[in-house]
Protein backbone atom coordinates (compact mmCIF):
# COMPACT_ATOMS: atom_id res chain seq x y z
CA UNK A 1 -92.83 -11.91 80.73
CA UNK A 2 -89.33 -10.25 80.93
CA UNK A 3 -86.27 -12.16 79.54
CA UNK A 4 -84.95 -13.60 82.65
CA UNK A 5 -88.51 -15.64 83.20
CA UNK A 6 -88.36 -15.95 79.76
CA UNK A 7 -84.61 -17.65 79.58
CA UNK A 8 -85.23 -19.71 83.17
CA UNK A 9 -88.60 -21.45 81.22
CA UNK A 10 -87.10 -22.24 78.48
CA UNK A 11 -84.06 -23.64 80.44
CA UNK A 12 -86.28 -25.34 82.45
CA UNK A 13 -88.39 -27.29 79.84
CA UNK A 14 -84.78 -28.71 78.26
CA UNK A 15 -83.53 -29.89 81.61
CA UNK A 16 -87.03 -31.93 82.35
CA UNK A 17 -87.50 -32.74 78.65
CA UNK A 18 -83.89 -33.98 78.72
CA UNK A 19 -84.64 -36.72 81.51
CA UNK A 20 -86.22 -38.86 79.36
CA UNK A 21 -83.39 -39.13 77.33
CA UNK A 22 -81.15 -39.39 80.41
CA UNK A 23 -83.55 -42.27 81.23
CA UNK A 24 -82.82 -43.79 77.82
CA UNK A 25 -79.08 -43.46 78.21
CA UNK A 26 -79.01 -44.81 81.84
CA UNK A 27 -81.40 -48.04 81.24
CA UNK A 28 -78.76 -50.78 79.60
CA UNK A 29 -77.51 -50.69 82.85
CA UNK A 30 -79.60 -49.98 85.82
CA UNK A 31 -83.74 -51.00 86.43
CA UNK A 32 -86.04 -48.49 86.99
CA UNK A 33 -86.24 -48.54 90.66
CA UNK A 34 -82.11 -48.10 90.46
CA UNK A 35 -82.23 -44.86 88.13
CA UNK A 36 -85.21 -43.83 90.31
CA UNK A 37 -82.51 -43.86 93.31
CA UNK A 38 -79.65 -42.62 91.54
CA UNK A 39 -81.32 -39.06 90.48
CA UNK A 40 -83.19 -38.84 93.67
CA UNK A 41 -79.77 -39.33 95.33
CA UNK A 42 -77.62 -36.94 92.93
CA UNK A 43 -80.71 -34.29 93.43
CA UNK A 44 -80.56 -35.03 97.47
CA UNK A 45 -76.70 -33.95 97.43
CA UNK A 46 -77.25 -31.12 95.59
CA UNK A 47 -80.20 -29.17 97.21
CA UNK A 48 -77.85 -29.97 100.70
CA UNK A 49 -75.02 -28.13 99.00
CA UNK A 50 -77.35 -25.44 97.87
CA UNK A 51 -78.92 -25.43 101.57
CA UNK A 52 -75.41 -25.18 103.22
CA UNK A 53 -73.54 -22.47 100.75
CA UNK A 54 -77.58 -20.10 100.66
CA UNK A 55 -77.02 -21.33 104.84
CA UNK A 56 -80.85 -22.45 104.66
CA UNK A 57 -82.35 -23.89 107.39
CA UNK A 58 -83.20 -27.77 107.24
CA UNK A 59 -85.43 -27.58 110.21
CA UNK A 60 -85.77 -31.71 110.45
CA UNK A 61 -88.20 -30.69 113.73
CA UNK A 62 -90.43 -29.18 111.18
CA UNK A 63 -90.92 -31.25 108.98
CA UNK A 64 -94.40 -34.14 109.01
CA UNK A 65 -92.17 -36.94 107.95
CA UNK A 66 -95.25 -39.33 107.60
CA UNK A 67 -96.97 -37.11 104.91
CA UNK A 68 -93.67 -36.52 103.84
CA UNK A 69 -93.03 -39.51 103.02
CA UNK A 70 -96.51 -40.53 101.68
CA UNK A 71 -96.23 -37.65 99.25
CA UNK A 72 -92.55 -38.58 98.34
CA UNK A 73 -93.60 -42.02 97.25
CA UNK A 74 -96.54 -41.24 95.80
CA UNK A 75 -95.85 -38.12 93.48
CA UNK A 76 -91.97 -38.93 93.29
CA UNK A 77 -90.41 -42.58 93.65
CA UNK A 78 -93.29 -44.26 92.62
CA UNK A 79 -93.98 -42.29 89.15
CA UNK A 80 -90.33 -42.03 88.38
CA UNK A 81 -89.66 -46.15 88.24
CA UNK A 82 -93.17 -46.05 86.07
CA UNK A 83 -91.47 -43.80 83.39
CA UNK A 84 -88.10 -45.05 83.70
CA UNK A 85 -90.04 -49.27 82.65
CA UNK A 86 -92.19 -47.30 80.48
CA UNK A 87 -89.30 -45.91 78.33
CA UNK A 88 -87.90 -50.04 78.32
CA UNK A 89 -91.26 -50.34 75.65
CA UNK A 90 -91.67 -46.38 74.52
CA UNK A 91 -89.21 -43.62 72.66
CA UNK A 92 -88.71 -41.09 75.23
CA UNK A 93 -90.62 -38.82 72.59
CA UNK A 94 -93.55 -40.73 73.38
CA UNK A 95 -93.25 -40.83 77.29
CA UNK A 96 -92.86 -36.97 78.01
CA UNK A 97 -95.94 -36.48 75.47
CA UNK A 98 -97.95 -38.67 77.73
CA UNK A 99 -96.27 -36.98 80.87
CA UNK A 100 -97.86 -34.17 79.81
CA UNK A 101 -101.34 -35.41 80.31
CA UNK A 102 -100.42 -35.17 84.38
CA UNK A 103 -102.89 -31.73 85.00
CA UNK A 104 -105.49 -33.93 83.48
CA UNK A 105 -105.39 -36.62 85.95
CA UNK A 106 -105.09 -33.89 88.98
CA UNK A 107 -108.01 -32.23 87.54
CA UNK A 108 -109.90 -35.63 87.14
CA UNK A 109 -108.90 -36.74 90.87
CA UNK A 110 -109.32 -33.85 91.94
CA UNK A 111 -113.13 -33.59 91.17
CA UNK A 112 -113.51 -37.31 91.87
CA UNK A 113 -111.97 -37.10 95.55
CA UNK A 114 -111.31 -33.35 96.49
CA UNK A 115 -114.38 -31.57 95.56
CA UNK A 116 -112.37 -29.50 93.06
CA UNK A 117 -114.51 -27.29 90.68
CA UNK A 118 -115.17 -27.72 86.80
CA UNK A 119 -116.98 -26.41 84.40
CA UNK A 120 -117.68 -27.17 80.62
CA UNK A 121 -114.73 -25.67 79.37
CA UNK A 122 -112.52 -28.56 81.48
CA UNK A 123 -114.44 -31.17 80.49
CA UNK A 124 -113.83 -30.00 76.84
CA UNK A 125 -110.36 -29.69 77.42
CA UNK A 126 -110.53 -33.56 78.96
CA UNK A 127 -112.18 -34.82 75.81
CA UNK A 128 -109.67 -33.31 73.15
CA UNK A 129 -106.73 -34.61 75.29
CA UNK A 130 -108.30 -37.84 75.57
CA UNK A 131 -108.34 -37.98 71.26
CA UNK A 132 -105.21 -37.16 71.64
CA UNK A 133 -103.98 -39.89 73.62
CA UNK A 134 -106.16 -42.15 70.68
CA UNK A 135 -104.07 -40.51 68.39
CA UNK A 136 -100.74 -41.52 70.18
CA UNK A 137 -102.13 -45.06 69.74
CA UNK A 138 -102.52 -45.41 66.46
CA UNK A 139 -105.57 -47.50 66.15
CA UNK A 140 -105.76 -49.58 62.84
CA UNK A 141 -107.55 -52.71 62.31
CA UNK A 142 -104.66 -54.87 61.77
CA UNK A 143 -102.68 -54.50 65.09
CA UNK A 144 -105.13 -52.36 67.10
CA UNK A 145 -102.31 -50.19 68.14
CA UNK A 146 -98.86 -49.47 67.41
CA UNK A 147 -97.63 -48.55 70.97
CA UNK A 148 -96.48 -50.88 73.43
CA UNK A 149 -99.73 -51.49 75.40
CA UNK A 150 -97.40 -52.05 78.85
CA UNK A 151 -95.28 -49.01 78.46
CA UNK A 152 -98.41 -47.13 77.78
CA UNK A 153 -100.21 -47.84 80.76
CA UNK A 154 -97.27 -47.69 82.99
CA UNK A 155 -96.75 -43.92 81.94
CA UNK A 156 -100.36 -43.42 82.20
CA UNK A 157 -99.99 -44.87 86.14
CA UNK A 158 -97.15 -42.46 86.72
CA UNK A 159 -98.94 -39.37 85.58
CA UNK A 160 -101.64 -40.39 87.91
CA UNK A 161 -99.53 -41.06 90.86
CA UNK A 162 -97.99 -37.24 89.72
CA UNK A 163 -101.62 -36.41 90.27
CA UNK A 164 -102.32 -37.67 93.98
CA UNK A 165 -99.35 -36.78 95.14
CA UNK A 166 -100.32 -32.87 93.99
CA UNK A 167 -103.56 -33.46 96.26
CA UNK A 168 -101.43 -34.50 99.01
CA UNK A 169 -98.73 -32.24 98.32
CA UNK A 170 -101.55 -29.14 99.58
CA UNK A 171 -101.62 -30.97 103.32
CA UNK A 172 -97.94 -30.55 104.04
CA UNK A 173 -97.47 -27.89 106.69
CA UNK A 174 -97.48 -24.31 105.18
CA UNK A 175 -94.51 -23.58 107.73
CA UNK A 176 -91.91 -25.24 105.45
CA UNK A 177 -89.52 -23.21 102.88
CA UNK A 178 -89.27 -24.63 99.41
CA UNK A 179 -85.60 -25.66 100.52
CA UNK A 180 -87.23 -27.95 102.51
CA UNK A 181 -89.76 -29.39 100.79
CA UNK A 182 -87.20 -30.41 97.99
CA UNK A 183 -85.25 -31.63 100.60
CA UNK A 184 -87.97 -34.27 102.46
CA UNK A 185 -88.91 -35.27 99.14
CA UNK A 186 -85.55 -36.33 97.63
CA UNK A 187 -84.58 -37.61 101.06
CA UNK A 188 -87.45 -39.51 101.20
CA UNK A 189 -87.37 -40.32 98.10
CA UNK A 190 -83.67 -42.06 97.62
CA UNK A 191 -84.47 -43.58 101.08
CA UNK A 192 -87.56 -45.98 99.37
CA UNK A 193 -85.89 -46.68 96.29
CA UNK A 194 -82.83 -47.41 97.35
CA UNK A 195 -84.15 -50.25 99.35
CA UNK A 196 -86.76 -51.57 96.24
CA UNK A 197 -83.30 -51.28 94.40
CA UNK A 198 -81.12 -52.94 96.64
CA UNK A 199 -83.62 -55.58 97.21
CA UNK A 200 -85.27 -56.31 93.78
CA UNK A 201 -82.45 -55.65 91.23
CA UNK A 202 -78.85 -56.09 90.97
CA UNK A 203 -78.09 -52.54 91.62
CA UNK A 204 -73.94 -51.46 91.23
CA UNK A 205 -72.18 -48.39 90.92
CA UNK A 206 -69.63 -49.79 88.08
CA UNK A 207 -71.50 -48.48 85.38
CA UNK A 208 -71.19 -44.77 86.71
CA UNK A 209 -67.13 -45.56 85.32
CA UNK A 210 -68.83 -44.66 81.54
CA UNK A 211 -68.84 -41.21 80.80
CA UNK A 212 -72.13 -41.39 79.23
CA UNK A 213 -73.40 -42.95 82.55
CA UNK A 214 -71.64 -40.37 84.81
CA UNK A 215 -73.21 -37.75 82.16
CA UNK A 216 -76.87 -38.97 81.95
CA UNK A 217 -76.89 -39.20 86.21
CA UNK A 218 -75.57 -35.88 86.40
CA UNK A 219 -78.11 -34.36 84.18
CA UNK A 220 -81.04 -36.37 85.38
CA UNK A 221 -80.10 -36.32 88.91
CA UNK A 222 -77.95 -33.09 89.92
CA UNK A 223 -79.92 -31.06 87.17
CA UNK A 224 -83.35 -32.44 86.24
CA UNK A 225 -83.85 -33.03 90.68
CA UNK A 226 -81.61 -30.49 91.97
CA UNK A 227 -81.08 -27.38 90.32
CA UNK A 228 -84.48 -27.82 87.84
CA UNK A 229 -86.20 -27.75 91.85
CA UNK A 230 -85.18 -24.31 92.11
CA UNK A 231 -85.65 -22.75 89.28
CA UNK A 232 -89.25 -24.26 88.91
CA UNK A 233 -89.80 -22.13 92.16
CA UNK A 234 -87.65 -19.14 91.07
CA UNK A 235 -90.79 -18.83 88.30
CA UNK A 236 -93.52 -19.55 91.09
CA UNK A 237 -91.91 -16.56 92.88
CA UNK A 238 -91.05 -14.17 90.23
CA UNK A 239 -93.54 -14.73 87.62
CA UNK A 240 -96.58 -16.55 89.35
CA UNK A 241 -98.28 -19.67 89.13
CA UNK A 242 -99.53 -19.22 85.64
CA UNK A 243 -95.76 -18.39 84.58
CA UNK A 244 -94.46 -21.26 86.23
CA UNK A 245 -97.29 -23.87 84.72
CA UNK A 246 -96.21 -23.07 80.63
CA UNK A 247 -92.96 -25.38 81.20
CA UNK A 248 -95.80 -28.20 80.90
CA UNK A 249 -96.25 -27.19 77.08
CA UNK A 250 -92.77 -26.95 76.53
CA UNK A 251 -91.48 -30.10 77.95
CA UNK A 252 -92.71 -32.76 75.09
CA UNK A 253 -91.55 -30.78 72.24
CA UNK A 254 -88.10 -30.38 74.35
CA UNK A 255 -87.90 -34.31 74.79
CA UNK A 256 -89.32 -34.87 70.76
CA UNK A 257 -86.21 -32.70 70.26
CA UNK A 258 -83.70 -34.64 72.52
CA UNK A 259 -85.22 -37.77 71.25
CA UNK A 260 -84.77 -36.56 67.64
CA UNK A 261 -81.24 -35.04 67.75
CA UNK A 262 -79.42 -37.98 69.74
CA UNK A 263 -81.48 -41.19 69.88
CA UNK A 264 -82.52 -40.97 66.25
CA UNK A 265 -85.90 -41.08 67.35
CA UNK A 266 -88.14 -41.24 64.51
CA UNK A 267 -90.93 -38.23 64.84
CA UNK A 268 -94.59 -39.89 63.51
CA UNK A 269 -97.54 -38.23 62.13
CA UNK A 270 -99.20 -39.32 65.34
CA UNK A 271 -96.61 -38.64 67.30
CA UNK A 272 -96.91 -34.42 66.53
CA UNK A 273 -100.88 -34.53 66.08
CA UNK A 274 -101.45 -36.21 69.69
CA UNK A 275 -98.45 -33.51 71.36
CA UNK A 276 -100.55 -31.19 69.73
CA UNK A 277 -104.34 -32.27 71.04
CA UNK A 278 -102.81 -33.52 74.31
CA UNK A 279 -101.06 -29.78 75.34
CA UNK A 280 -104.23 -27.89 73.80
CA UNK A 281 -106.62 -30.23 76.09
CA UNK A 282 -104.23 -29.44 79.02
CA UNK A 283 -104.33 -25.32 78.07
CA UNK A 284 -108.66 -25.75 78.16
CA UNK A 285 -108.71 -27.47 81.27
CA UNK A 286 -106.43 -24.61 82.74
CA UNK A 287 -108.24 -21.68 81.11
CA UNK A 288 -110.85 -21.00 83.77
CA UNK A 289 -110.74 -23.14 86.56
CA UNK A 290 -107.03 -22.92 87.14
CA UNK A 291 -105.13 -26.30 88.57
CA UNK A 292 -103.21 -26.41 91.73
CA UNK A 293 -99.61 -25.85 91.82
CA UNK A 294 -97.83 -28.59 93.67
CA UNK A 295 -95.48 -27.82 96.58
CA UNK A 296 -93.57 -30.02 94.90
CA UNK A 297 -93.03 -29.79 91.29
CA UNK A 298 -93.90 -32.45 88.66
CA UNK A 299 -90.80 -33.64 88.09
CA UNK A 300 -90.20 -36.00 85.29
């Protein structure tokens, strides 16, 4: 791997693992389907401006807008509300650990529904992330588990919507530039959360006043949807698929470390051991039979 790759991963896993802070920061003041709008919106102004200055084409003619917009929901809106009401119950050191589980679920689904192959080396993989997720749970006999059962699931539901929309990710039209991909996904995207936001909560732009607000929408929404886009396929390009799929080790331990420096986040024996069984059952699963990269990248 030469520097540059090396430098663009590593800036990549702090941008992603960042969001869930950013999530943390922006949730006093805005529901989940509102910060679900507000960084699909920030990231849909920004890959325009990168479109327009790069002169890309947008080619609207081109673009399926029904399995656009299925796979926008689906592997984009959808997941990102999950993990923004997860993180109301969970330490955003928690959430990106369980985000990480997301190849698991595509590799799951994708046996169950796509005829994807396996072999015993997957299924081993499956079964030490799976202890790891027990681990994260912290059985005992007293409360049965010391995680927020709610928050839990819901992050478990948006790593599986991350997972179907990969499936239906491979059906777009293999005509379309990355530009534009990014760009009928976050269009799509702000389009059906804005109106579950407008509708269902009491969505306002006051709160954007606060620095901090301004701050955390900027680096969740121009940064973590926008620019993190780009690089994610600057890797695919220049290093590969394999390349490109190590920022899904390196994203929990980059949230443990956002969580740890500036939310006083408390880091738990249980915590580290199910990072570590989680991202080693995610490496097995992608040892042989390698997973699918997304058109669209899982975002976070």
């Amino acid at each position: 791997m030469t520097r540059t790759l090396f430098l663009v991963l590593a800036l990549l896993s702090l941008i992603w693992g960042g969001s869930f802070y950013f999530v943390k920061i922006l949730l006093p003041d805005f529901g989940p389907w509102s910060i679900a709008f507000l960084r699909s919106f920030f990231g849909f102004i920004t890959i325009v401006i990168v479109m327009l200055l790069l002169k890309k084409p947008f080619g609207l003619k081109q673009i399926a807008w029904i399995p656009m917009v299925t796979m926008a929901l689906i592997n984009t809106a959808i997941p990102w509300a999950f993990i923004a009401f997860s993180e109301t119950r969970l330490t955003s050191s928690m959430a990106s650990v369980l985000n990480a589980t997301t190849p698991l679920w595509t590799l799951t689904i994708g046996i169950l529904f796509f005829k994807a192959v396996s072999g015993r080396m997957q299924w081993f993989g499956m079964l030490i992330a799976f202890l790891g997720i027990v681990v994260l749970l912290d059985i005992n006999p007293v409360s049965l588990v010391s995680v927020d059962a709610i928050g839990f699931i819901c992050m478990l539901l948006a790593t599986c919507c991350y997972a179907i929309g990969t499936q239906l990710s491979k059906r777009l039209p293999g005509n379309l530039s990355m530009y534009q991909i990014t760009f009928g996904t976050l269009l799509s995207t702000m389009v059906g959360s804005g109106i579950l936001a407008f509708a269902w909560e009491s969505f306002s732009f006051a709160p954007l006043a606060e620095p901090s607000s301004i701050g955390a929408v900027l680096g969740i929404g121009v940064m973590g949807s926008g620019i993190a886009y780009i690089l994610y396929y600057y890797l695919v390009q220049k290093g590969g698929p394999e390349i490109a799929s190590l920022v899904t080790y390196l994203i929990p331990a980059s949230a443990i470390l956002w969580g740890y420096l500036f939310l006083n986040e408390e880091i738990t024996w249980n915590l580290l051991a199910g990072t570590i069984l989680i991202v080693g059952g995610v490496f097995l699963t992608g040892k042989k039979a390698k997973l699918p990269v997304s058109k669209v990248p899982m975002d976070v």
